[in-house]
N, C-alpha and C. Protein backbone atom coordinates (compact mmCIF):
# COMPACT_ATOMS: atom_id res chain seq x y z
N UNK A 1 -9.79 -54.37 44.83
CA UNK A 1 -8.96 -53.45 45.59
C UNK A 1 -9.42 -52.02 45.34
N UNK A 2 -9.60 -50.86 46.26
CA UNK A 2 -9.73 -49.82 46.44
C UNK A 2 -8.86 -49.13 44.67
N UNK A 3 -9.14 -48.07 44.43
CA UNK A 3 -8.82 -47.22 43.54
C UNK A 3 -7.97 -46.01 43.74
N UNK A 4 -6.93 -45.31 44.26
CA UNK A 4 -6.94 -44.36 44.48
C UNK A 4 -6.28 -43.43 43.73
N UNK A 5 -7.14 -42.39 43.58
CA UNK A 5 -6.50 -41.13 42.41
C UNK A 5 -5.23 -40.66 43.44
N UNK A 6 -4.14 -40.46 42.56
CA UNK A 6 -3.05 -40.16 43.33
C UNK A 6 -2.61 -38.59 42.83
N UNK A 7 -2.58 -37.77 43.92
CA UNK A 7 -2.52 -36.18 43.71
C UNK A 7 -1.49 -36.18 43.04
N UNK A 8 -1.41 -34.85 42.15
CA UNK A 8 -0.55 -34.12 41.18
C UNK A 8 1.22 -34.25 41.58
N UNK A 9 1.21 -34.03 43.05
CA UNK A 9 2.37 -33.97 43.40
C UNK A 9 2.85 -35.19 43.91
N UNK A 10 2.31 -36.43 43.93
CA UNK A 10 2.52 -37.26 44.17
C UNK A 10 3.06 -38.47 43.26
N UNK A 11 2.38 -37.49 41.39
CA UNK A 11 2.30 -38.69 40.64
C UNK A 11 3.80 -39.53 40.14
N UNK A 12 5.02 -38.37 40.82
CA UNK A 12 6.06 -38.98 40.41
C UNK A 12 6.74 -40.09 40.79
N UNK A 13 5.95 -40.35 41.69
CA UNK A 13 6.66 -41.75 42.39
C UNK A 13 5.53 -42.89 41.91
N UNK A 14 4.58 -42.86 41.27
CA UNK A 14 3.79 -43.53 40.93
C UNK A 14 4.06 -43.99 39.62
N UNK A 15 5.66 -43.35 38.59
CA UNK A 15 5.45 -43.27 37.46
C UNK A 15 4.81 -42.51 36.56
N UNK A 16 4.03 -41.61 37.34
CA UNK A 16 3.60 -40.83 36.53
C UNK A 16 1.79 -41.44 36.57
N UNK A 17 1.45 -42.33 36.68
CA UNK A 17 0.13 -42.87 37.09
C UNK A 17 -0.85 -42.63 37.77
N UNK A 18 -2.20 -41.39 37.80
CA UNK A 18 -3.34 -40.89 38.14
C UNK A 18 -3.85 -41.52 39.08
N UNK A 19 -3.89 -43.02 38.54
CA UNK A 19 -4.95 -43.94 39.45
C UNK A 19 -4.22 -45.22 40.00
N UNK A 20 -4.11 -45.57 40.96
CA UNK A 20 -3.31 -47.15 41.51
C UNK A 20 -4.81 -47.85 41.67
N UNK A 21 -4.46 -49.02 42.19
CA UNK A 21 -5.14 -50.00 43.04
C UNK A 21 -4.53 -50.54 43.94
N UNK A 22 -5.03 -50.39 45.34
CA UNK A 22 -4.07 -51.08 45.89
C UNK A 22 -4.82 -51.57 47.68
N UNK A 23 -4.27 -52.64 48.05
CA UNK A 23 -5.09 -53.29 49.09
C UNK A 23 -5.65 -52.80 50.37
N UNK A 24 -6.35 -52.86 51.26
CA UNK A 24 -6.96 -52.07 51.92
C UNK A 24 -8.56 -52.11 52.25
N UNK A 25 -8.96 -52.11 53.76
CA UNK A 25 -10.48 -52.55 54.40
C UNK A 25 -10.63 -50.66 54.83
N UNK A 26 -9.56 -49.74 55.39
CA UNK A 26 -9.23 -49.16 56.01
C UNK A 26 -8.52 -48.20 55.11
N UNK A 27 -8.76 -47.01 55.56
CA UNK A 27 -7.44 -45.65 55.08
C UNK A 27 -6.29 -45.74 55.52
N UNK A 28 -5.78 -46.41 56.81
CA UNK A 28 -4.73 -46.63 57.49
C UNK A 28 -3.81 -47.92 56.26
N UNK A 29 -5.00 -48.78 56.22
CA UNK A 29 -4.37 -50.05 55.24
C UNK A 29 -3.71 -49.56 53.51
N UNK A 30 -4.70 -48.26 53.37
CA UNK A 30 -4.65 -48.32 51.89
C UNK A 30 -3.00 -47.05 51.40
N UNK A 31 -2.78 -46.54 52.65
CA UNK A 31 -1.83 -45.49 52.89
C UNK A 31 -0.20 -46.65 52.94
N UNK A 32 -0.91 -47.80 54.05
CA UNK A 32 0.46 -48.53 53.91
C UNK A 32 0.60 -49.31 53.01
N UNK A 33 -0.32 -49.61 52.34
CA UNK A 33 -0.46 -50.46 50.91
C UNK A 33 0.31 -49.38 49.67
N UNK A 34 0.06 -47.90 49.69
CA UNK A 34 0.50 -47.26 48.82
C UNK A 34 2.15 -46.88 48.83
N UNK A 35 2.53 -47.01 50.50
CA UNK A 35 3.74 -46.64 50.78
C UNK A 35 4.94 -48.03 50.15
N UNK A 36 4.34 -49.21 50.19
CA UNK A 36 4.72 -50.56 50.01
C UNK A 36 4.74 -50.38 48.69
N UNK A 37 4.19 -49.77 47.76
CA UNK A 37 4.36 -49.72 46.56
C UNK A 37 5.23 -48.62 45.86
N UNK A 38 4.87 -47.66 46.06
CA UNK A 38 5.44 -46.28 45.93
C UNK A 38 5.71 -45.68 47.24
N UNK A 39 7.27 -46.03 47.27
CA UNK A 39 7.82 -45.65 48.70
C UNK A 39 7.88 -43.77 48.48
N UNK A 40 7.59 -43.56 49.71
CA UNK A 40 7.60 -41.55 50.01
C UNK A 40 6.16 -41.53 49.83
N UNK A 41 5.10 -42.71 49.59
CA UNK A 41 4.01 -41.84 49.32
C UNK A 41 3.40 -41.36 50.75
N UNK A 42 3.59 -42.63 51.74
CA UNK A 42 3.10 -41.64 53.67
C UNK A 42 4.01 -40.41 53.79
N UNK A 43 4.83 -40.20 53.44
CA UNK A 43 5.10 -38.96 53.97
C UNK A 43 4.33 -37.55 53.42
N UNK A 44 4.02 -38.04 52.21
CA UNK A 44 3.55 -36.97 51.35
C UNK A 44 1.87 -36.80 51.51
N UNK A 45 1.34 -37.90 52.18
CA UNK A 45 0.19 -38.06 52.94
C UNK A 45 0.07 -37.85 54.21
N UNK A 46 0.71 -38.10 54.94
CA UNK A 46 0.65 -38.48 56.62
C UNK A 46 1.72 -37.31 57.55
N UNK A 47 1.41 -36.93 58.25
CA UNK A 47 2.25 -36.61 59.51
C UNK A 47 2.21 -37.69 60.94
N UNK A 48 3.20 -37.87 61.29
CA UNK A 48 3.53 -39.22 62.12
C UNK A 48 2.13 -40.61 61.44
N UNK A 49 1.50 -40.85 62.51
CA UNK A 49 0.00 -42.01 62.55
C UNK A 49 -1.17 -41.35 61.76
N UNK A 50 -1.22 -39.89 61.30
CA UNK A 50 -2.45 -39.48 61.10
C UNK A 50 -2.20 -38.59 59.48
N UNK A 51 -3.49 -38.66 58.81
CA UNK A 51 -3.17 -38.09 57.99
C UNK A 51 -2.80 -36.41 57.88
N UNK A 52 -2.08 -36.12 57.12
CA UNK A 52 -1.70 -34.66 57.31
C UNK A 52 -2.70 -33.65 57.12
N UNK A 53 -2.49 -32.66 58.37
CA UNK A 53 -3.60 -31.51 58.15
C UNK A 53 -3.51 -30.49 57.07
N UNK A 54 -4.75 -30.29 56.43
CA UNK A 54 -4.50 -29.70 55.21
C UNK A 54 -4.75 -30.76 54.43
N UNK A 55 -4.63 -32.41 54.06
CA UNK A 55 -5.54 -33.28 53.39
C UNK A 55 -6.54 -33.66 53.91
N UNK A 56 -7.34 -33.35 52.80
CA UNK A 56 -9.11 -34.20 52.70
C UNK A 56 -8.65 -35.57 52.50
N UNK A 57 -9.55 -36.69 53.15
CA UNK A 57 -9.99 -38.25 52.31
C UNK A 57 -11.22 -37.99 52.12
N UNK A 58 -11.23 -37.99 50.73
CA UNK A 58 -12.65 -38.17 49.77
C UNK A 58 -12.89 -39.50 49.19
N UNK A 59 -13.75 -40.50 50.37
CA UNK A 59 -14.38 -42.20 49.38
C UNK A 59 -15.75 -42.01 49.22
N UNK A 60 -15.44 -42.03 48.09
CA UNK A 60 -16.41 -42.73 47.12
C UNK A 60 -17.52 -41.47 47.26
N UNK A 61 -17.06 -40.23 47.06
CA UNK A 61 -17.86 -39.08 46.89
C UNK A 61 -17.59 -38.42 48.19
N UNK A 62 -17.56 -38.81 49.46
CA UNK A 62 -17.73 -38.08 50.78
C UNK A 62 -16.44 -38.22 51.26
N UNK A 63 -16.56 -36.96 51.32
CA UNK A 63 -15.69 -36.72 52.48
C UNK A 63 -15.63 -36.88 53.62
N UNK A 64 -14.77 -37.48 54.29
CA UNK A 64 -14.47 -38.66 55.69
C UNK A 64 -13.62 -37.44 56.85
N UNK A 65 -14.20 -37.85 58.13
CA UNK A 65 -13.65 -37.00 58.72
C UNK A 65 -13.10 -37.97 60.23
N UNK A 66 -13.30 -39.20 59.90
CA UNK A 66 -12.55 -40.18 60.59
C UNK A 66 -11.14 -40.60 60.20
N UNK A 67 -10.60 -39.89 59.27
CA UNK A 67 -9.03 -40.38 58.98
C UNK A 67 -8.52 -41.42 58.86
N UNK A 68 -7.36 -41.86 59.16
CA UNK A 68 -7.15 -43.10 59.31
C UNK A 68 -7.95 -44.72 59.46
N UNK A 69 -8.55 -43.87 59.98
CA UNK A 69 -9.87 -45.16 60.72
C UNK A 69 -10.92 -45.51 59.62
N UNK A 70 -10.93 -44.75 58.42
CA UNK A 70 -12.27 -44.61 57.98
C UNK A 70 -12.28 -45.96 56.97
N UNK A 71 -13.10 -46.34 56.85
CA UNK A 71 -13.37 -47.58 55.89
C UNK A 71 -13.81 -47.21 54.26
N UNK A 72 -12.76 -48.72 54.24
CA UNK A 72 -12.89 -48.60 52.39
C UNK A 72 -13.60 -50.07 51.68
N UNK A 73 -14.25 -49.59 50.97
CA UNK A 73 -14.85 -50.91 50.53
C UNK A 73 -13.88 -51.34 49.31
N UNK A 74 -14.25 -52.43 48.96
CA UNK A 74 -13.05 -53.87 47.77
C UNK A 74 -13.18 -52.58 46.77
N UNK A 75 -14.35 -51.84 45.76
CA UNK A 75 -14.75 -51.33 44.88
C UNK A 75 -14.53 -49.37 45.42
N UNK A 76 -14.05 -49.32 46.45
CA UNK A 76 -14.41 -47.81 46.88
C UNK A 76 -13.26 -47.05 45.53
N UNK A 77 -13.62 -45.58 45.55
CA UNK A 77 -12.53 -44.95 45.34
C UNK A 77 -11.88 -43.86 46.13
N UNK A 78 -10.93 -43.47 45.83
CA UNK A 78 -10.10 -42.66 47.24
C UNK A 78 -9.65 -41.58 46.65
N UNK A 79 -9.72 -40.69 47.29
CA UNK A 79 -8.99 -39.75 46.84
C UNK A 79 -8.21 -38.83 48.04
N UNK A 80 -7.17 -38.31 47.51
CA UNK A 80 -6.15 -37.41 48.73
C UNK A 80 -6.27 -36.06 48.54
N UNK A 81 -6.93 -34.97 48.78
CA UNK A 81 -6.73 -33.62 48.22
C UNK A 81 -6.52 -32.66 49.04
N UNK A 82 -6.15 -31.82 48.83
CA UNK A 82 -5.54 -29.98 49.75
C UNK A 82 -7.05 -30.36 50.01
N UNK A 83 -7.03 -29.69 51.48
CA UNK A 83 -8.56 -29.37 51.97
C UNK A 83 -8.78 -28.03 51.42
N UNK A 84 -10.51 -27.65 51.01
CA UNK A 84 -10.57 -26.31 50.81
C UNK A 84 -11.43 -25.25 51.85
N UNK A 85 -10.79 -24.16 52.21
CA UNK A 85 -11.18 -23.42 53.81
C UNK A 85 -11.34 -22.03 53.17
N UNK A 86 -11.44 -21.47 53.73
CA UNK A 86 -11.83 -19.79 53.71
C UNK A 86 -13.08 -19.82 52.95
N UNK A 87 -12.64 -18.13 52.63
CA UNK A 87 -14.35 -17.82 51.89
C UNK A 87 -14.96 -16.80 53.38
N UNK A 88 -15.82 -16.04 52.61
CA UNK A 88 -16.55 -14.98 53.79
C UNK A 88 -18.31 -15.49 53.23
N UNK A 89 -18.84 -15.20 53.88
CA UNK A 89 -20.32 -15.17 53.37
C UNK A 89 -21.05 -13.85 53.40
């Protein structure tokens, strides 16, 4: 099962727990797999079907810009984070 580091503000419904495991082919699967476990966690991820703007999905190093849709392997790891924007050059 997928790995996913569960953000700072999230960890309270997790128990307090950094990292879950939990089932999932799909980001869509692994969001309702997390909600089934630790209920409030889609809201704190998701706006309606899609993930919320302003979160990154980071598997397994890259950052995914297919959302919901994006695929997770048995071994992937996941992560949910504030996207980071600005900056001047």
């Amino acid at each position: 099962m997928p790995e996913v580091w569960v953000p700072v503000v999230a960890q309270h419904l997790t128990g307090g727990k950094q990292r879950v495991r939990v089932a999932g082919s799909t980001v869509h699967q692994v969001v309702d797999s997390l909600e089934s476990a630790y209920p409030g966690m889609k809201a704190l991820l998701c706006e309606g079907a899609e993930i919320m703007p302003g979160i990154a999905v980071i598997i397994d190093g890259e950052v995914t810009n297919t959302g919901m849709l994006a695929r997770v392997q048995e071994e992937s790891e996941v992560h949910f984070l504030p996207a980071i924007g600005g900056g001047t050059a």
